[in-house]
Protein backbone atom coordinates (compact mmCIF):
# COMPACT_ATOMS: atom_id res chain seq x y z
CA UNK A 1 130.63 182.45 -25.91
CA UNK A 2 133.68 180.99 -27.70
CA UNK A 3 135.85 183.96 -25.90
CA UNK A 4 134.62 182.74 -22.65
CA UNK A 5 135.39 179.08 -23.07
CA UNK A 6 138.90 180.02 -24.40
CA UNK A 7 139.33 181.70 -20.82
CA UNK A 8 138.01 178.93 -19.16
CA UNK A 9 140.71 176.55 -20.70
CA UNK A 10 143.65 179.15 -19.98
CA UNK A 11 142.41 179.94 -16.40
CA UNK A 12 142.41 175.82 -15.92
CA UNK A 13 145.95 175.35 -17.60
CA UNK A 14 147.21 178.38 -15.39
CA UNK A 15 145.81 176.36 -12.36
CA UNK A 16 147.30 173.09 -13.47
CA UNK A 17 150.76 174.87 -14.59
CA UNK A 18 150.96 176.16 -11.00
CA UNK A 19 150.25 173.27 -9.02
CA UNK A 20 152.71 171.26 -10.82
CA UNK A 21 155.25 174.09 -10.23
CA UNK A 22 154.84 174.64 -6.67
CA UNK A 23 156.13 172.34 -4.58
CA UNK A 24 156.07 172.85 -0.37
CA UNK A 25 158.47 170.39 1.10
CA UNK A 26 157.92 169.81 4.96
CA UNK A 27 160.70 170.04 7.39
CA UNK A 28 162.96 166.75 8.00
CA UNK A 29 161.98 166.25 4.41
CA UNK A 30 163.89 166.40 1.30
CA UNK A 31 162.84 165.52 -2.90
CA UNK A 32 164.81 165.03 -5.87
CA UNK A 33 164.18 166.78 -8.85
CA UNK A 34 165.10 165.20 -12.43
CA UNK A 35 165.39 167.25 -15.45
CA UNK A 36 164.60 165.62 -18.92
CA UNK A 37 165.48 162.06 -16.97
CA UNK A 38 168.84 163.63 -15.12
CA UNK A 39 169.50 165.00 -11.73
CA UNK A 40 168.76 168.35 -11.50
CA UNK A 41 169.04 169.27 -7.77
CA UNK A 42 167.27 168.10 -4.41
CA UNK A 43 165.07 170.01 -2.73
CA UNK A 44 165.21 171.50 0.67
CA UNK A 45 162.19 172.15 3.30
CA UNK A 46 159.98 174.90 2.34
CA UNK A 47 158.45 176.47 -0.48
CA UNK A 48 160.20 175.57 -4.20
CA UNK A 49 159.12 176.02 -7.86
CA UNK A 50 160.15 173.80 -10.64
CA UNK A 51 159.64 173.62 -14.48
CA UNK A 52 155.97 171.72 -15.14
CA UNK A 53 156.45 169.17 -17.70
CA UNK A 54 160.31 169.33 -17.63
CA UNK A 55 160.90 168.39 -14.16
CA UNK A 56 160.14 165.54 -12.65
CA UNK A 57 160.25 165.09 -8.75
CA UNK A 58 160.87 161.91 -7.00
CA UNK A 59 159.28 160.18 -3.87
CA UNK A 60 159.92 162.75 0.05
CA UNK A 61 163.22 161.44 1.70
CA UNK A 62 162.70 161.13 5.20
CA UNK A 63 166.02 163.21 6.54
CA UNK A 64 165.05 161.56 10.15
CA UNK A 65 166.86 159.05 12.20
CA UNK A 66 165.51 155.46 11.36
CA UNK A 67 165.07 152.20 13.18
CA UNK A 68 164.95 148.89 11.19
CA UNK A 69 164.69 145.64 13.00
CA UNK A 70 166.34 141.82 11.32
CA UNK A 71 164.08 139.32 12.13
CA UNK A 72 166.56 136.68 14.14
CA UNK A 73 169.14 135.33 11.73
CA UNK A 74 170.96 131.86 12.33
CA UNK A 75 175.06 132.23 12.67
CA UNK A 76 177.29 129.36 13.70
CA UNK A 77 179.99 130.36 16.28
CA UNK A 78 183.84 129.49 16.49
CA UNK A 79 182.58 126.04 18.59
CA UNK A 80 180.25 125.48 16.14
CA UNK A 81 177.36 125.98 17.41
CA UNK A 82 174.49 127.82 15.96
CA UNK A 83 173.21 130.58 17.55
CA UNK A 84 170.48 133.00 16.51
CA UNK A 85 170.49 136.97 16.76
CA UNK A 86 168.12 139.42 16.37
CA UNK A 87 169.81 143.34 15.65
CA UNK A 88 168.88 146.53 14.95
CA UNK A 89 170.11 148.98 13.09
CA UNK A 90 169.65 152.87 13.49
CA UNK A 91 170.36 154.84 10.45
CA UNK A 92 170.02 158.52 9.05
CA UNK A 93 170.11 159.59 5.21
CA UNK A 94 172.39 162.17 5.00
CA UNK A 95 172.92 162.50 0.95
CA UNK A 96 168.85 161.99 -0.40
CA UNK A 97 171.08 162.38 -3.96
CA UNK A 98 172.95 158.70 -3.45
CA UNK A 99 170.23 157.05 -1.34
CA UNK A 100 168.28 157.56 -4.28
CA UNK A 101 170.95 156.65 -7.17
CA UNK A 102 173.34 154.27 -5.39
CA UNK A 103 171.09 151.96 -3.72
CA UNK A 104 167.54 150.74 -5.19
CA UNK A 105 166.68 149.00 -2.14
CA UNK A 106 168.31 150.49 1.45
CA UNK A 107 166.87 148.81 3.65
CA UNK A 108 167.27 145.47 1.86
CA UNK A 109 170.80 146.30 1.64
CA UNK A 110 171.61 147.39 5.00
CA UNK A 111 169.80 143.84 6.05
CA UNK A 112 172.16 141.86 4.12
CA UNK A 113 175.11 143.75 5.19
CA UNK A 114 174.10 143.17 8.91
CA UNK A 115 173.71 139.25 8.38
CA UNK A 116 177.26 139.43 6.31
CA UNK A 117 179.09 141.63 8.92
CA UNK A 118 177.76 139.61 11.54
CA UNK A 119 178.45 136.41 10.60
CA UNK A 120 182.19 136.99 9.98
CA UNK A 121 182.48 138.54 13.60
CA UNK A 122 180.68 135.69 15.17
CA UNK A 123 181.99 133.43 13.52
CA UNK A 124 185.52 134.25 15.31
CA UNK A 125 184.09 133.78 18.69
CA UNK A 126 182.93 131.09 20.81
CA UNK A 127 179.62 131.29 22.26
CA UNK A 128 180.52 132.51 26.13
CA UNK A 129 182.39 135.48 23.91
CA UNK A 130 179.71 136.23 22.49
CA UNK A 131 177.23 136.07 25.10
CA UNK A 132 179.32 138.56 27.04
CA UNK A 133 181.03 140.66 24.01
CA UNK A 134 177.52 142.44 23.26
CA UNK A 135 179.63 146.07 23.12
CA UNK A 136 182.60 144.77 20.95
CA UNK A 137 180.14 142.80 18.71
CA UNK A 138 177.82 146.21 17.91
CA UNK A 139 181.32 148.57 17.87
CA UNK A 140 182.35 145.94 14.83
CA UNK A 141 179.12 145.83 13.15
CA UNK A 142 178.88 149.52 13.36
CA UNK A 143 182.08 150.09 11.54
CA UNK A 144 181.91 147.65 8.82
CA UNK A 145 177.98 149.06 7.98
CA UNK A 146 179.09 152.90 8.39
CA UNK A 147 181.83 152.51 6.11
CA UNK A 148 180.14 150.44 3.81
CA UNK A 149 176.87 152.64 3.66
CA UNK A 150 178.67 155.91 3.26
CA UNK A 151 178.95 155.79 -0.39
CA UNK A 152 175.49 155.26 -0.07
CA UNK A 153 174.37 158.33 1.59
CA UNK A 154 172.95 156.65 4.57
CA UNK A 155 175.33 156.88 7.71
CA UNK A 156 174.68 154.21 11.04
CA UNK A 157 174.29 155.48 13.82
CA UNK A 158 173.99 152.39 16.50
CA UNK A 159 173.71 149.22 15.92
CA UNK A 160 172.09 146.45 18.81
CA UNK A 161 171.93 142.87 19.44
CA UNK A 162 168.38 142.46 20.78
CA UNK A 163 168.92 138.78 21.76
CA UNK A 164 171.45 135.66 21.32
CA UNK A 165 169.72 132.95 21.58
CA UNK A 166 171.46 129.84 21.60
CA UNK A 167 170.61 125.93 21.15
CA UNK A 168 167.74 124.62 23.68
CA UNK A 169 170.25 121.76 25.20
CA UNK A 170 173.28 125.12 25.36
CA UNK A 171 170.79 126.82 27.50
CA UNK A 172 169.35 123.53 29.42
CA UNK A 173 173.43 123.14 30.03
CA UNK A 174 173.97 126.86 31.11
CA UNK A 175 170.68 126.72 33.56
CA UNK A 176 171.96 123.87 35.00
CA UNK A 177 175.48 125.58 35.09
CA UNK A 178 174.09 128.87 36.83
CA UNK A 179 171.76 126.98 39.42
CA UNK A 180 175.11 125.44 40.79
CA UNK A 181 176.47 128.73 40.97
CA UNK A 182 173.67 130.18 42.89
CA UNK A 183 173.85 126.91 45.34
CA UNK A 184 177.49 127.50 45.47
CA UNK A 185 177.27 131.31 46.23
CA UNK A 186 174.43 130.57 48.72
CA UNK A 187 176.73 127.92 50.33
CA UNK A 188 179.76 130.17 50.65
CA UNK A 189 177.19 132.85 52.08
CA UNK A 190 175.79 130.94 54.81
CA UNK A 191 179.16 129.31 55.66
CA UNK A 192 180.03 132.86 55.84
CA UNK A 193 177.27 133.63 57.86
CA UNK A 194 177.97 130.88 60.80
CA UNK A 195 181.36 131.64 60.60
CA UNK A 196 180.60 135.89 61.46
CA UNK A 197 178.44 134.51 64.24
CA UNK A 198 180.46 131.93 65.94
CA UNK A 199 183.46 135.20 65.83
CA UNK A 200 180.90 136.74 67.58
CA UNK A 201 180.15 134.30 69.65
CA UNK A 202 183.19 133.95 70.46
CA UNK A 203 184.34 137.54 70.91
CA UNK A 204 180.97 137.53 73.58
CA UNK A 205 182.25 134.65 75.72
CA UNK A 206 185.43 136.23 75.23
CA UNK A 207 184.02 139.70 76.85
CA UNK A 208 182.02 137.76 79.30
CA UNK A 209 185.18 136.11 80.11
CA UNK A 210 187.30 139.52 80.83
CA UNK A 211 184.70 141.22 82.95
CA UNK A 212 183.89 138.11 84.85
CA UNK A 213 187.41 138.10 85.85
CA UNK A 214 187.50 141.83 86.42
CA UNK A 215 184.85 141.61 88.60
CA UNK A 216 186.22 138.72 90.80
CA UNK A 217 189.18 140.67 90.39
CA UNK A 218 187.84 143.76 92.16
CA UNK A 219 185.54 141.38 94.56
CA UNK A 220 189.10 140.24 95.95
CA UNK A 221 190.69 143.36 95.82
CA UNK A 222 187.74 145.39 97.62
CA UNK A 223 188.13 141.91 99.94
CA UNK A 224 191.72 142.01 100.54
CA UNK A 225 191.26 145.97 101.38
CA UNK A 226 188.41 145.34 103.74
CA UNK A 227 190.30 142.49 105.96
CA UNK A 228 193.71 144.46 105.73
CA UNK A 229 191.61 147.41 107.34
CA UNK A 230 189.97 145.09 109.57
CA UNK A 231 193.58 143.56 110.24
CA UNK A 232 194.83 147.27 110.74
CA UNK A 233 192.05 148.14 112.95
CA UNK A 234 192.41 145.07 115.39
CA UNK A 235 195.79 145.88 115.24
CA UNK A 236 195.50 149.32 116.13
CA UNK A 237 193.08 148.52 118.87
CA UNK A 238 195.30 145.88 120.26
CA UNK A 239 198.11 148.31 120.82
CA UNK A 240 196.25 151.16 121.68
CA UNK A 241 194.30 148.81 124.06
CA UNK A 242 197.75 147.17 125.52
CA UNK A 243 196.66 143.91 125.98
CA UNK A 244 198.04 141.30 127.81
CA UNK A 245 199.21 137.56 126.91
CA UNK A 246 196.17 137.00 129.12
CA UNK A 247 193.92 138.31 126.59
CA UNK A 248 195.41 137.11 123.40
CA UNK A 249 195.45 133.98 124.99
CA UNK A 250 191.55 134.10 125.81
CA UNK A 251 190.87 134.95 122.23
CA UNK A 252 192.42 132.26 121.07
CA UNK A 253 190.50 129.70 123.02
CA UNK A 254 187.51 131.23 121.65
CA UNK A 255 188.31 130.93 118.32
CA UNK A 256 189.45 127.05 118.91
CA UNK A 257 185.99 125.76 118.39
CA UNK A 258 185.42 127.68 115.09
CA UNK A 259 188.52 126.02 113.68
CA UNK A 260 187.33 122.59 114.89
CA UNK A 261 184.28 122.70 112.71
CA UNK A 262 185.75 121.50 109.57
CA UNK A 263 185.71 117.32 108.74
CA UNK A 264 189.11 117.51 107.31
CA UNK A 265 192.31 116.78 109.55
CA UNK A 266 193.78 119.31 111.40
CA UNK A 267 197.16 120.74 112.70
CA UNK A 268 197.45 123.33 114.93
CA UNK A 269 200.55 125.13 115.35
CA UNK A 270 200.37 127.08 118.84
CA UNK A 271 203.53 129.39 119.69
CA UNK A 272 205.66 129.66 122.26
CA UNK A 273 203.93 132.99 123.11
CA UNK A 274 200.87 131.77 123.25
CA UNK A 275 201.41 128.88 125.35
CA UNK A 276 202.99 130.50 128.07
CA UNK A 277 200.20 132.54 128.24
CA UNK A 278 197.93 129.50 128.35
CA UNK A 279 200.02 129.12 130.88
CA UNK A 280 199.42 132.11 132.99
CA UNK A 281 195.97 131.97 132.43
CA UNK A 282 195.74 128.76 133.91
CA UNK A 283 197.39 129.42 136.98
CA UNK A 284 195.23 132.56 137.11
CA UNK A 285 192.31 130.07 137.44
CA UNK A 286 194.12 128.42 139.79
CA UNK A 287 194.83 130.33 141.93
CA UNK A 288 191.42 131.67 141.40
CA UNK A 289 190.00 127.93 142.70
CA UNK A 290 191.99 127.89 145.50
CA UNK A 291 190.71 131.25 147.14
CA UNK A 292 187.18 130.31 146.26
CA UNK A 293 187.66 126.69 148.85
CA UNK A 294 189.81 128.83 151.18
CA UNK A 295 186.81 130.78 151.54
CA UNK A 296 184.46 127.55 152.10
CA UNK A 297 185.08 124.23 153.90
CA UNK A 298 188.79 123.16 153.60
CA UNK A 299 188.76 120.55 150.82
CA UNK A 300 191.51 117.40 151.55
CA UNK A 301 192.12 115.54 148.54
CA UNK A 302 192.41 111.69 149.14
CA UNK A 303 195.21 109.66 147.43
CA UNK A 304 196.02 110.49 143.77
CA UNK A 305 194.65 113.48 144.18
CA UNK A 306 191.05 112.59 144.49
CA UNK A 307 188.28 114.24 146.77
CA UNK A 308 188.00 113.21 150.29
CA UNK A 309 185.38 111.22 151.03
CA UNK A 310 182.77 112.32 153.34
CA UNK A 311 181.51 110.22 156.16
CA UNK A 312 178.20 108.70 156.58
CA UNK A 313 176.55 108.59 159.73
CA UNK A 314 175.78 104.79 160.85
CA UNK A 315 172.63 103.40 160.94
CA UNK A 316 170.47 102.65 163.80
């Protein structure tokens, strides 16, 4: 009986001898082990045996990339005004050796370094700087914390500005500043607007313009063309017709009462041509109105050229 409780107590010390010696560290993990109360060595993932009772091994390192975020912390610019600023920081342990032994808190560390750092850049800049220098403001703070946190064993990989907020009258002010830009830009816009479409406008009366004057320009031309044919044909009939001074001279009469129409004042310019035929014409008739009473009774004129008078049988 006594035999069997002896193996009992070794089979349980075994037991608790090898789970304190084994240790399985996952992967993006890392542990410290101490020795007697010094650094022995750290860890890496997978399967590792240390001394029970001699070794001791400290809280997993997490080997992954880390994101901390500063509540919003108040900093006074170069115009003295106080702004606040909320960051993050994105870190990595790269040395689980001095994370552990060079820093007891890191992430109380890193905080104060951001609020530090950040302070002495803002506090070089005005606030429109620093509402538009979000990229130089992180590539500072990044520096300063990477080279401070390297002895550390903790490198920083990005650093953010989530927001600047700055006092409620500042941002009363800037609304007020920004609504008279967008007035102003909309202004500009729709003066540029009524300004594109009086140019067009324009450049459509303008086009209007130049083919209304084409056309009246070809109405006249195909005009001009049609009377100098019609010119060229009357022409061409006259001569190949041979007409007379007699004709011409009819013609003309018959075209005298057309030209009387108008109510304006007249002057008619007859040539020399012309009125000779008048003249030939006339004594055409003439001579015409004498055959016609040589043929009839013999007409007598009376004195001055008037008609005879005829006599009148007297009354009973």
């Amino acid at each position: 009986m006594a035999g069997v409780i002896v193996a009992v107590v070794v089979a349980a010390v075994v037991l608790i001898f090898l789970a304190r010696a084994v240790r399985i560290v996952p992967q993006a993990r890392a542990m410290v082990v101490e020795r007697l109360g010094r650094y022995h060595r750290t860890l890496t993932p997978g399967l590792a045996i240390v001394v029970p009772f001699v070794d001791r091994v400290r809280d997993r390192i997490d080997l992954r990339e880390q994101v901390v975020s500063f509540p919003p912390q108040p900093v006074i610019t170069e115009d003295n005004l106080v702004v606040g600023i909320d960051t993050v920081i994105y870190f990595q342990v790269t040395d689980p050796r001095a994370a552990t032994y060079e820093i007891a808190n890191v992430i109380r560390a890193i905080e104060q370094l951001t609020v530090t750092t950040l302070r002495n850049v803002i506090g070089g800049m005005n606030l429109e700087a620093t509402l538009t220098s979000r990229d130089q403001i992180n590539g500072q703070l990044r520096g300063v914390l990477d080279e401070a946190t390297g002895k550390w064993g903790i490198r920083v990989n990005r650093v953010e500005l989530k927001a600047i907020d700055p006092p409620r009258s500042i941002q009363d002010s800037m609304e007020k500043q920004m609504r008279a830009e967008r007035d102003r830009r909309a202004a500009i816009l729709t003066a540029e607007g009524v300004k594109q479409s009086e140019i067009l406008r324009a450049e459509g009366e303008k086009q209007a313009a130049i083919l209304r004057a084409e056309g009246e320009r070809e109405a006249q031309i195909l005009t001009a063309e049609g009377e100098a044919k019609a010119i060229g044909t009357v022409f061409r009939a006259i001569h190949e017709g041979d007409a007379d001074q007699k004709l011409l001279a009819y013609q003309y009469l018959q075209t005298l009462p057309q030209i009387a129409q108008g109510q304006a004042s007249k002057l008619w310019i007859v040539p020399s041509e012309l009125t000779g035929a008048l003249g030939g014409l006339g004594g055409l008739l003439g001579a015409g109105g004498s055959a016609t009473a040589q043929d009839g009774a013999p007409a007598r004129g009376g004195p001055n050229g008037a008609a005879p008078q005829r006599p009148y049988p007297a009354s009973d």
